[in-house]
C-alpha atoms as a PDB file:
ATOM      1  CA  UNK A   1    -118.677  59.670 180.534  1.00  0.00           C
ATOM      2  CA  UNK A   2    -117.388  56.559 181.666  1.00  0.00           C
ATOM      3  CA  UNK A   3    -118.801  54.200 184.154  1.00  0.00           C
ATOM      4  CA  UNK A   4    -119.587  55.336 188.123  1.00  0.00           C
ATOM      5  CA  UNK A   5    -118.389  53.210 191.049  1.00  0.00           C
ATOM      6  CA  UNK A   6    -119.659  54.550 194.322  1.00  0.00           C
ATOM      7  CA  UNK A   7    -118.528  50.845 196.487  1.00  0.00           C
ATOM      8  CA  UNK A   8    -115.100  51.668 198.042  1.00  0.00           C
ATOM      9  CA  UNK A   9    -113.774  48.109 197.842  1.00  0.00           C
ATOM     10  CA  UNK A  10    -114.727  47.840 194.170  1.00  0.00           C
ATOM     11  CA  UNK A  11    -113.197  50.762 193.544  1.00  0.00           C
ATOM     12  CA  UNK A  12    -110.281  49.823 194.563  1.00  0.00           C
ATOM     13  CA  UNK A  13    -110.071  46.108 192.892  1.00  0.00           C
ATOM     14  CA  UNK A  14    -110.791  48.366 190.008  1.00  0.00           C
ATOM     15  CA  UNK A  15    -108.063  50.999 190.366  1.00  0.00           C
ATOM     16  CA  UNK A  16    -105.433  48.216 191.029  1.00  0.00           C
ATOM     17  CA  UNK A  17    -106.092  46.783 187.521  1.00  0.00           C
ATOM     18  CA  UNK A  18    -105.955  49.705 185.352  1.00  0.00           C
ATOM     19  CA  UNK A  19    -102.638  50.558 187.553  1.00  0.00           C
ATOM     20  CA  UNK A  20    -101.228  46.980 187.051  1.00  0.00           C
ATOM     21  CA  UNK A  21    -101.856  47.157 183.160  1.00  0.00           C
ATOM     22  CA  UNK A  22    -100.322  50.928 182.947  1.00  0.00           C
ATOM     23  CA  UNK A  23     -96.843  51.827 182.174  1.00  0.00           C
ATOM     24  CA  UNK A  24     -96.743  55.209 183.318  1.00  0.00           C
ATOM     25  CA  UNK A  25     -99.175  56.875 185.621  1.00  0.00           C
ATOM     26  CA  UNK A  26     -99.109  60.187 186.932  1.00  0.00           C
ATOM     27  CA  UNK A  27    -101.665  61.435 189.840  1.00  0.00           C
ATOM     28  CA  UNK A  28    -103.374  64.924 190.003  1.00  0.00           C
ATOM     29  CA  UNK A  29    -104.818  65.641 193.276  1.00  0.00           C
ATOM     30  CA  UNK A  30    -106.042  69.005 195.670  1.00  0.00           C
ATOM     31  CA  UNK A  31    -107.492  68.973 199.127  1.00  0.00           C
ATOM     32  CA  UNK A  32    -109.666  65.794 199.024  1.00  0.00           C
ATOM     33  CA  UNK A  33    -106.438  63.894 199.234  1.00  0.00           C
ATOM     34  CA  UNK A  34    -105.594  64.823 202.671  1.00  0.00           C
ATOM     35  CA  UNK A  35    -108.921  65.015 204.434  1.00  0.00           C
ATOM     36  CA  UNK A  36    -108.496  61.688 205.744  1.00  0.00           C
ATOM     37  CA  UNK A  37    -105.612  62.530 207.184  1.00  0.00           C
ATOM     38  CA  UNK A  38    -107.198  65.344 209.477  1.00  0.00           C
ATOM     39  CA  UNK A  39    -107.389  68.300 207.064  1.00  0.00           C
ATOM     40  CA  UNK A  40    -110.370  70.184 205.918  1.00  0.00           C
ATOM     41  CA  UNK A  41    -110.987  70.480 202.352  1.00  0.00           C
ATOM     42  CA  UNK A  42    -112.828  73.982 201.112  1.00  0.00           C
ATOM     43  CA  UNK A  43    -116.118  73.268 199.196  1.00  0.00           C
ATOM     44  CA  UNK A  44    -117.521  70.504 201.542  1.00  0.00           C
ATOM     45  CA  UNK A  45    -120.229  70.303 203.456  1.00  0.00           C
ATOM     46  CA  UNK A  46    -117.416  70.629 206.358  1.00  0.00           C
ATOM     47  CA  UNK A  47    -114.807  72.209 204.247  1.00  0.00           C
ATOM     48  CA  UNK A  48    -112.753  75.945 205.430  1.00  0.00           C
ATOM     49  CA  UNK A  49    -115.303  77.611 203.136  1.00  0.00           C
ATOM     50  CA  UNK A  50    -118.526  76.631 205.153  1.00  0.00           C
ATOM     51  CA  UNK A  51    -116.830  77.912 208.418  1.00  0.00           C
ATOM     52  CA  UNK A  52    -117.595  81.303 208.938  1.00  0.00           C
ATOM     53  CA  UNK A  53    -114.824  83.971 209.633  1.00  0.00           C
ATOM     54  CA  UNK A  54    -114.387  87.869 210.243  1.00  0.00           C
ATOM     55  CA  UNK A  55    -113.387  87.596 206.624  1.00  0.00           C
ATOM     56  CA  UNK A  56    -114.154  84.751 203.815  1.00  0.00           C
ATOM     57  CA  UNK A  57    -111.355  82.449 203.405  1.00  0.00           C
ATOM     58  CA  UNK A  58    -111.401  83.323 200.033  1.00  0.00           C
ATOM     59  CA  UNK A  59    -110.123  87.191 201.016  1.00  0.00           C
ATOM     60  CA  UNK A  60    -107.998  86.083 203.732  1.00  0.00           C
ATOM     61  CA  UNK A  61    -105.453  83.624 201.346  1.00  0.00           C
ATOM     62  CA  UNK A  62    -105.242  86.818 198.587  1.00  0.00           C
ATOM     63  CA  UNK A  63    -102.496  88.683 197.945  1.00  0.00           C
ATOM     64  CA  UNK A  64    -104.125  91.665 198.327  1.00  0.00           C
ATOM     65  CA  UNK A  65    -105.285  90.631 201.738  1.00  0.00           C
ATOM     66  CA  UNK A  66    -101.608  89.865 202.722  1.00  0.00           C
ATOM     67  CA  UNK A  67    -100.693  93.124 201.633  1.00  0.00           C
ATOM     68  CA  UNK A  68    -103.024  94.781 203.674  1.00  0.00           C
ATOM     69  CA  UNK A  69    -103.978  92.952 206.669  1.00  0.00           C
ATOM     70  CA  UNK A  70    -100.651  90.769 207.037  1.00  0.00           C
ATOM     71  CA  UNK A  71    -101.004  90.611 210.827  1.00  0.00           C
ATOM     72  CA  UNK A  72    -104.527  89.084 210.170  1.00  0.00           C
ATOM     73  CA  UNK A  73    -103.206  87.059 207.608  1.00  0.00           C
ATOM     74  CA  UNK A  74    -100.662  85.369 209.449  1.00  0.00           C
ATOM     75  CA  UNK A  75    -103.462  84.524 212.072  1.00  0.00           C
ATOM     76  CA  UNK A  76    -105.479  82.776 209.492  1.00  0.00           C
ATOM     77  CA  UNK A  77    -102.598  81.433 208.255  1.00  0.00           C
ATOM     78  CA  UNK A  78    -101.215  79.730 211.820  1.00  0.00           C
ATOM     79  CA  UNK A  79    -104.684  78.639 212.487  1.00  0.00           C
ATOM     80  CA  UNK A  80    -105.584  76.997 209.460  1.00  0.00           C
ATOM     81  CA  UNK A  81    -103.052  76.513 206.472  1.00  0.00           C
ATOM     82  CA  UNK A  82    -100.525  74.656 208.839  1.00  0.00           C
ATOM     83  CA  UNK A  83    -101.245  71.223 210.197  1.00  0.00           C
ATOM     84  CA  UNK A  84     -98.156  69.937 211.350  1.00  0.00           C
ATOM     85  CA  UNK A  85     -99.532  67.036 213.105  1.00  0.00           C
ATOM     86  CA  UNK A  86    -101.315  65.124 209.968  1.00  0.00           C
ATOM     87  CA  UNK A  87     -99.788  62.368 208.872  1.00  0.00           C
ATOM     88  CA  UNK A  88     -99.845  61.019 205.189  1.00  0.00           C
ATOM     89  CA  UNK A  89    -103.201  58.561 204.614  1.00  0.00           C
ATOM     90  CA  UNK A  90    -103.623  55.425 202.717  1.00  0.00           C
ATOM     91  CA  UNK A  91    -103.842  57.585 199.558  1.00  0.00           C
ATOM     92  CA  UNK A  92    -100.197  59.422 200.058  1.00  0.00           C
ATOM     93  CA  UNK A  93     -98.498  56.016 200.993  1.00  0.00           C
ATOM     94  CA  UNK A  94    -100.144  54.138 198.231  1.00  0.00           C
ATOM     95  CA  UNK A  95     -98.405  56.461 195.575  1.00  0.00           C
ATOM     96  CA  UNK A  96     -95.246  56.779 197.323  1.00  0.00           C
ATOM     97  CA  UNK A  97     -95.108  52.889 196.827  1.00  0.00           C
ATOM     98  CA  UNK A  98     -96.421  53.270 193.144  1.00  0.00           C
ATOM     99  CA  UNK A  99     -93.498  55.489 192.607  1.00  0.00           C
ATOM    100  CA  UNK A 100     -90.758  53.538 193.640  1.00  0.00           C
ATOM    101  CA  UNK A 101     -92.151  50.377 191.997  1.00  0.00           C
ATOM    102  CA  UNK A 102     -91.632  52.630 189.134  1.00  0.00           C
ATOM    103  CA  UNK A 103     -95.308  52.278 187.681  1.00  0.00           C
ATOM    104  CA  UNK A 104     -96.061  56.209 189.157  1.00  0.00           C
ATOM    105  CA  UNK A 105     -94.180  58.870 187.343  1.00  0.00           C
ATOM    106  CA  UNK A 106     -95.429  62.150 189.000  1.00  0.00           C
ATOM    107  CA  UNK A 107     -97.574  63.197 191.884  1.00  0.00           C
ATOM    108  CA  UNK A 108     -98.648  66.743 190.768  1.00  0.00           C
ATOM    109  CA  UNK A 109    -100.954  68.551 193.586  1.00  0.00           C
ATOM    110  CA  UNK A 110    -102.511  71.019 194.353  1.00  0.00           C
ATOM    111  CA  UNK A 111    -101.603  70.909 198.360  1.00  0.00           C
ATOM    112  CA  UNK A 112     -99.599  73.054 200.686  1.00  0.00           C
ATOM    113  CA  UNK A 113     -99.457  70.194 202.833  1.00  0.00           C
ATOM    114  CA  UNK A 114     -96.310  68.547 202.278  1.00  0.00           C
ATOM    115  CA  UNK A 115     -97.958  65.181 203.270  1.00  0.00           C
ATOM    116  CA  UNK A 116     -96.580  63.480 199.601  1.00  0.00           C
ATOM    117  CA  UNK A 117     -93.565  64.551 200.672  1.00  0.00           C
ATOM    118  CA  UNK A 118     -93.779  63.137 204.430  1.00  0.00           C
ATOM    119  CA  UNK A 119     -94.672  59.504 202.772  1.00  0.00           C
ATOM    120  CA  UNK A 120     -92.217  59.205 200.402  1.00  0.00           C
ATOM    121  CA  UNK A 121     -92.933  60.660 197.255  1.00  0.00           C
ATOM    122  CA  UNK A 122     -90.220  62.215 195.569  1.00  0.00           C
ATOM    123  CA  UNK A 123     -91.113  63.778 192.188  1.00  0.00           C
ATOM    124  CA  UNK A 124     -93.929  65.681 193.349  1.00  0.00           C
ATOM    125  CA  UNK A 125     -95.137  69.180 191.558  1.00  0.00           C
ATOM    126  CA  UNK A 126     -96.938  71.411 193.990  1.00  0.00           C
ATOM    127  CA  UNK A 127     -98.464  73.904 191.595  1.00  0.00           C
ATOM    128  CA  UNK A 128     -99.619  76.260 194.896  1.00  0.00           C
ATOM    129  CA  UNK A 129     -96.302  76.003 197.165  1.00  0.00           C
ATOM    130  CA  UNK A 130     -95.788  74.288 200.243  1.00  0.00           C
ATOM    131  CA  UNK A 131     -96.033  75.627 204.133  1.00  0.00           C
ATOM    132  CA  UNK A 132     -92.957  73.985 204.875  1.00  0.00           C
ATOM    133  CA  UNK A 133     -90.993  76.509 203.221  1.00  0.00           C
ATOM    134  CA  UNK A 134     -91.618  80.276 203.817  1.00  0.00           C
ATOM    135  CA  UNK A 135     -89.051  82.983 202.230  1.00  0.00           C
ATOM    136  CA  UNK A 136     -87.711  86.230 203.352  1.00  0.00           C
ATOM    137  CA  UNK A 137     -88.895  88.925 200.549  1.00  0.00           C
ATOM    138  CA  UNK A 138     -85.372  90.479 201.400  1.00  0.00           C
ATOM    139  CA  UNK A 139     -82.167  88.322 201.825  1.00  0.00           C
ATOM    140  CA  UNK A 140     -84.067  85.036 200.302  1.00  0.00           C
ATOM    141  CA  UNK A 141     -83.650  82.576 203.383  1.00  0.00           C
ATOM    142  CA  UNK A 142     -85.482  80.102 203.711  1.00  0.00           C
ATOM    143  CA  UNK A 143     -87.894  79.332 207.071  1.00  0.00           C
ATOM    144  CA  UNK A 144     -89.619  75.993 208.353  1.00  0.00           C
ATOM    145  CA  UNK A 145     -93.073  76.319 209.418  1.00  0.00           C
ATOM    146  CA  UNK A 146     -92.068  75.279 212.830  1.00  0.00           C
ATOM    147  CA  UNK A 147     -90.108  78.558 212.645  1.00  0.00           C
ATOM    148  CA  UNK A 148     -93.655  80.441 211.635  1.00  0.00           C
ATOM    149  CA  UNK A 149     -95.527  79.066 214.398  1.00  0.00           C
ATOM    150  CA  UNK A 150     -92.894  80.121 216.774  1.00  0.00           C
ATOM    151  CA  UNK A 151     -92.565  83.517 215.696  1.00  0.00           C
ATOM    152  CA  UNK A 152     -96.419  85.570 216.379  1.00  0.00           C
ATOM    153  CA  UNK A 153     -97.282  88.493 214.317  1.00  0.00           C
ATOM    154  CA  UNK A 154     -95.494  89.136 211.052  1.00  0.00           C
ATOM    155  CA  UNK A 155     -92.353  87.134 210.775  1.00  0.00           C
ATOM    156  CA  UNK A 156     -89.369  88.870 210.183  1.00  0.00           C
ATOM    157  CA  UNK A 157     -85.862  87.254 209.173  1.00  0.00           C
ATOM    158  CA  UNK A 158     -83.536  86.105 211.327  1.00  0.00           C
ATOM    159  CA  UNK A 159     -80.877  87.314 209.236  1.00  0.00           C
ATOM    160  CA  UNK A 160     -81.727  90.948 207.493  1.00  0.00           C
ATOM    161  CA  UNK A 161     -84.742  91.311 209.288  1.00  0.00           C
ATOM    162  CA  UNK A 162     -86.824  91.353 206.174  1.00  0.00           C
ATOM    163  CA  UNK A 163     -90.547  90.340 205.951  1.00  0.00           C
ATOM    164  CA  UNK A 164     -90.676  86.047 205.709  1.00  0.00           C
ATOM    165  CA  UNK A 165     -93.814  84.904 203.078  1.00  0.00           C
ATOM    166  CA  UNK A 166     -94.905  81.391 203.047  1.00  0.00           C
ATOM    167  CA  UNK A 167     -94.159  80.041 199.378  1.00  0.00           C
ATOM    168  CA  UNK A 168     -97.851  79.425 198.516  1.00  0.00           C
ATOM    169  CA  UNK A 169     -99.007  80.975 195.801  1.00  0.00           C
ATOM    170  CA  UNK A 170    -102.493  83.038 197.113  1.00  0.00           C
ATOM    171  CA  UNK A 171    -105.089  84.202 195.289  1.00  0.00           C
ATOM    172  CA  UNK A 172    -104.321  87.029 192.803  1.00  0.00           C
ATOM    173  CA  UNK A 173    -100.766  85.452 191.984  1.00  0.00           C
ATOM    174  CA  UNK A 174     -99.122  83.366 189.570  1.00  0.00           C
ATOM    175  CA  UNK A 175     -98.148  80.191 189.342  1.00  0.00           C
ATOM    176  CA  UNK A 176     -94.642  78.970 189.351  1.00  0.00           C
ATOM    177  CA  UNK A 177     -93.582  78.532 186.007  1.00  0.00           C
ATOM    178  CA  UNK A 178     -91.144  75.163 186.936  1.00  0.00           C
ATOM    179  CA  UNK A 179     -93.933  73.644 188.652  1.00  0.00           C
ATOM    180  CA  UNK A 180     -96.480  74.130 186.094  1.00  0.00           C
ATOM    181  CA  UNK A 181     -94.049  73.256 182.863  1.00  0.00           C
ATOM    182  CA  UNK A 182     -93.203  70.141 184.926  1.00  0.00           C
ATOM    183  CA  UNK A 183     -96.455  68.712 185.328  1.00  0.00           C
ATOM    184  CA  UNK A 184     -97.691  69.522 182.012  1.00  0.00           C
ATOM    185  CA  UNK A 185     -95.078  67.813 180.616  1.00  0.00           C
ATOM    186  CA  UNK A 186     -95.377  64.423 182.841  1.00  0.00           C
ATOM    187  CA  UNK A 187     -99.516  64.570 182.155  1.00  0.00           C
ATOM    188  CA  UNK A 188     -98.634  64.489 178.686  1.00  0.00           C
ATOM    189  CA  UNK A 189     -96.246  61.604 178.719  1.00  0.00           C
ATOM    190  CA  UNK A 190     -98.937  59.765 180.742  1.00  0.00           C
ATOM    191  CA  UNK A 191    -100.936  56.761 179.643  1.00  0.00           C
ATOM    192  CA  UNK A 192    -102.933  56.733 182.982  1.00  0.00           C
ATOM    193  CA  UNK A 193    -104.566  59.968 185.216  1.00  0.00           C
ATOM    194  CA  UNK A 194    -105.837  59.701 188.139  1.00  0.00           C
ATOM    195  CA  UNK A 195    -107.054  62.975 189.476  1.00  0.00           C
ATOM    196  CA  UNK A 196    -108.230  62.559 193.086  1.00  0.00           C
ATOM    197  CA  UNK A 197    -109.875  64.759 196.148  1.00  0.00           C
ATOM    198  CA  UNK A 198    -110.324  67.568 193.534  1.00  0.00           C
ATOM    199  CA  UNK A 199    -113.495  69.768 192.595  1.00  0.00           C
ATOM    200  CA  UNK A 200    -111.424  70.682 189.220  1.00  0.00           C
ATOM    201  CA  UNK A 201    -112.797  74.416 189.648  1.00  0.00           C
ATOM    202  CA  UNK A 202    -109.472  76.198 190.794  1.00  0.00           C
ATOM    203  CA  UNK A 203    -108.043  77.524 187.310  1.00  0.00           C
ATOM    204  CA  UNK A 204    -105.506  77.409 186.282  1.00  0.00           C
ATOM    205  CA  UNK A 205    -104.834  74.184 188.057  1.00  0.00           C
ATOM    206  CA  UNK A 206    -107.628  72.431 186.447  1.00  0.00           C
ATOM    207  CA  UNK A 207    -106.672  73.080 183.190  1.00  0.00           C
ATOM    208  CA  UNK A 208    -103.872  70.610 183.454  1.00  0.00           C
ATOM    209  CA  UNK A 209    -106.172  67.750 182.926  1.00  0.00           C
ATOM    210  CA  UNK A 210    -106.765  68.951 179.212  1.00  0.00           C
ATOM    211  CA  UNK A 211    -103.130  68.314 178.323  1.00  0.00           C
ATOM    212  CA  UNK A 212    -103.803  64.185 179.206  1.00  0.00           C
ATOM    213  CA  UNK A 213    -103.246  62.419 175.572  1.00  0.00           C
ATOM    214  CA  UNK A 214    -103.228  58.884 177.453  1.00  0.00           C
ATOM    215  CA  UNK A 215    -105.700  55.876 177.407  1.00  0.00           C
ATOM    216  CA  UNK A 216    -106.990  56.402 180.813  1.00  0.00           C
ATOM    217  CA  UNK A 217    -108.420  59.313 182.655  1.00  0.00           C
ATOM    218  CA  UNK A 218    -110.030  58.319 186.116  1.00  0.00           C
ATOM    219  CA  UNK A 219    -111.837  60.930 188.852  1.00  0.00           C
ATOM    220  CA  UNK A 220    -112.119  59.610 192.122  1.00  0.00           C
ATOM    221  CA  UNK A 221    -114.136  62.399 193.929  1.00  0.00           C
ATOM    222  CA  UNK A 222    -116.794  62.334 196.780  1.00  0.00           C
ATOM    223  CA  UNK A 223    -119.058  65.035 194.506  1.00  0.00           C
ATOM    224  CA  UNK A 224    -119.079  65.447 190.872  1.00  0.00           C
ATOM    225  CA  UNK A 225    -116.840  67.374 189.123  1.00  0.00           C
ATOM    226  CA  UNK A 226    -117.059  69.787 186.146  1.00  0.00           C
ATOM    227  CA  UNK A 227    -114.766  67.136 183.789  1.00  0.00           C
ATOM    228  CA  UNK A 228    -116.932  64.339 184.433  1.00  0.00           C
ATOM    229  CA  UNK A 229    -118.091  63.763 181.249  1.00  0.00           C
ATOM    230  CA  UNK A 230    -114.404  62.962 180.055  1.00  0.00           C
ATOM    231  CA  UNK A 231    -113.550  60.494 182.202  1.00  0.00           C
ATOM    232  CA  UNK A 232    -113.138  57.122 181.263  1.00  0.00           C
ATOM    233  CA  UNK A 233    -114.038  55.968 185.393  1.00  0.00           C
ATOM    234  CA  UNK A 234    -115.745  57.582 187.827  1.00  0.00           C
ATOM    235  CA  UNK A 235    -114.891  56.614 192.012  1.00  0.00           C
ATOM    236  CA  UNK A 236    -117.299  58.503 193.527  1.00  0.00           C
ATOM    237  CA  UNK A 237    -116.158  57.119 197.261  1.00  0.00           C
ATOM    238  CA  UNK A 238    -113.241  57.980 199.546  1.00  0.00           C
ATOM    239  CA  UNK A 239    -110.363  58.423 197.561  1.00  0.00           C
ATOM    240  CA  UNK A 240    -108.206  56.379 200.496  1.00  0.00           C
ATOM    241  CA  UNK A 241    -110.355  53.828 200.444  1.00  0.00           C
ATOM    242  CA  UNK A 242    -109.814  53.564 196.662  1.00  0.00           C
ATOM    243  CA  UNK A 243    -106.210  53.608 197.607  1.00  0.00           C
ATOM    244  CA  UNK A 244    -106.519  50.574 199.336  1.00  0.00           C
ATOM    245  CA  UNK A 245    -104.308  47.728 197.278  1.00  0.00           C
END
């Protein structure tokens, strides 16, 4: 294990460095990356996990559970999985600069947020979908989720009339097979990870980190995390405030 930095502002002057002496970087984040922007992460003290429901979160983002209570799930689903009004944080517009100084490679996440997108970013990997684009199982057109939010119940197409699914993958599915080939393959070109906002418990995203070959791995997360001990730095502090450069 590497060494620990719990001061934000060191953090930062030390994130900067390893950045400016990289080549090519690549970031791996999950919820902890937009909580500063307004949206709850899961396994927090605050996170959607610690609320209580009629169901656990866990059951109401299955498959199964959208098979079989889809009216409920599209509730849930309003309610909490789309946040229209966040905007991207120091974090997202710090790597959306990174990128087009050409130092960042790939942003591969494991948000439905769309916020990477919203500040710039433009190779970004979202191994678990996005809200902002939701499919009809049918005909195959595509729906906004400003169209979801504006249609109650279970969405049907506009078109063929056919059931509309947000493209996130739920619990009980697969992966996409683009999304995950892609982001193995730019972790493995990398010389510098930086895995942020993550808990690095949600397989098989996590497993990604085990394909980095590169000189340095950094964690920047609030609470430990289960790959610790192979980290070359440890930010234990707000990862927007290790953003800040």
């Amino acid at each position: 294990m590497g060494r620990t930095i719990t001061d934000p502002r060191e953090a930062s002057v030390q994130l900067k460095s390893l950045v400016d002496n990289c080549s090519n970087m690549v970031f791996f984040g999950g919820a902890g990356v937009s909580t500063a922007s307004g949206i709850p992460d899961f396994r927090s003290a605050d996170g959607l996990y610690n609320q209580r429901f009629a169901y656990p979160p866990e059951t109401m983002l299955s498959h199964d559970f959208y098979v079989t209570h889809t009216e409920e799930f599209f509730d849930f689903y309003r309610e909490k999985m789309i946040a229209l009004d966040a905007k991207p944080n120091q974090a997202h517009l710090k790597l959306a600069e990174l990128e087009r100084a050409g130092k960042l490679s790939a942003v591969v996440t494991q948000n439905i947020d769309g916020l990477h997108q919203a500040a710039g970013s433009e190779r970004v990997f979202e191994l678990h979908g996005s809200v902002h684009r939701n499919i009809c199982r049918r005909c195959g057109a595509t729906y906004s989720a400003e169209w979801v939010l504006a249609h109650p119940g279970v969405p049907v197409c506009d078109e063929c009339g056919g059931e509309v699914k947000p493209d996130v993958v739920l619990y009980g599915e697969s992966l996409d097979d683009a999304q995950v080939s892609g982001a193995i393959a730019a972790i493995t070109s990398a010389d510098l990870l930086v895995v942020g906002g993550t808990s690095l418990v949600v397989y098989p995203a996590a497993a990604l980190v085990q394909y980095f070959r590169g000189s340095n791995l950094v964690i920047c997360n609030l609470q430990p995390t289960t790959q610790d001990a192979f980290a070359d730095l440890i930010l234990a502090c707000d990862i927007a405030a290790a953003f800040d450069f």
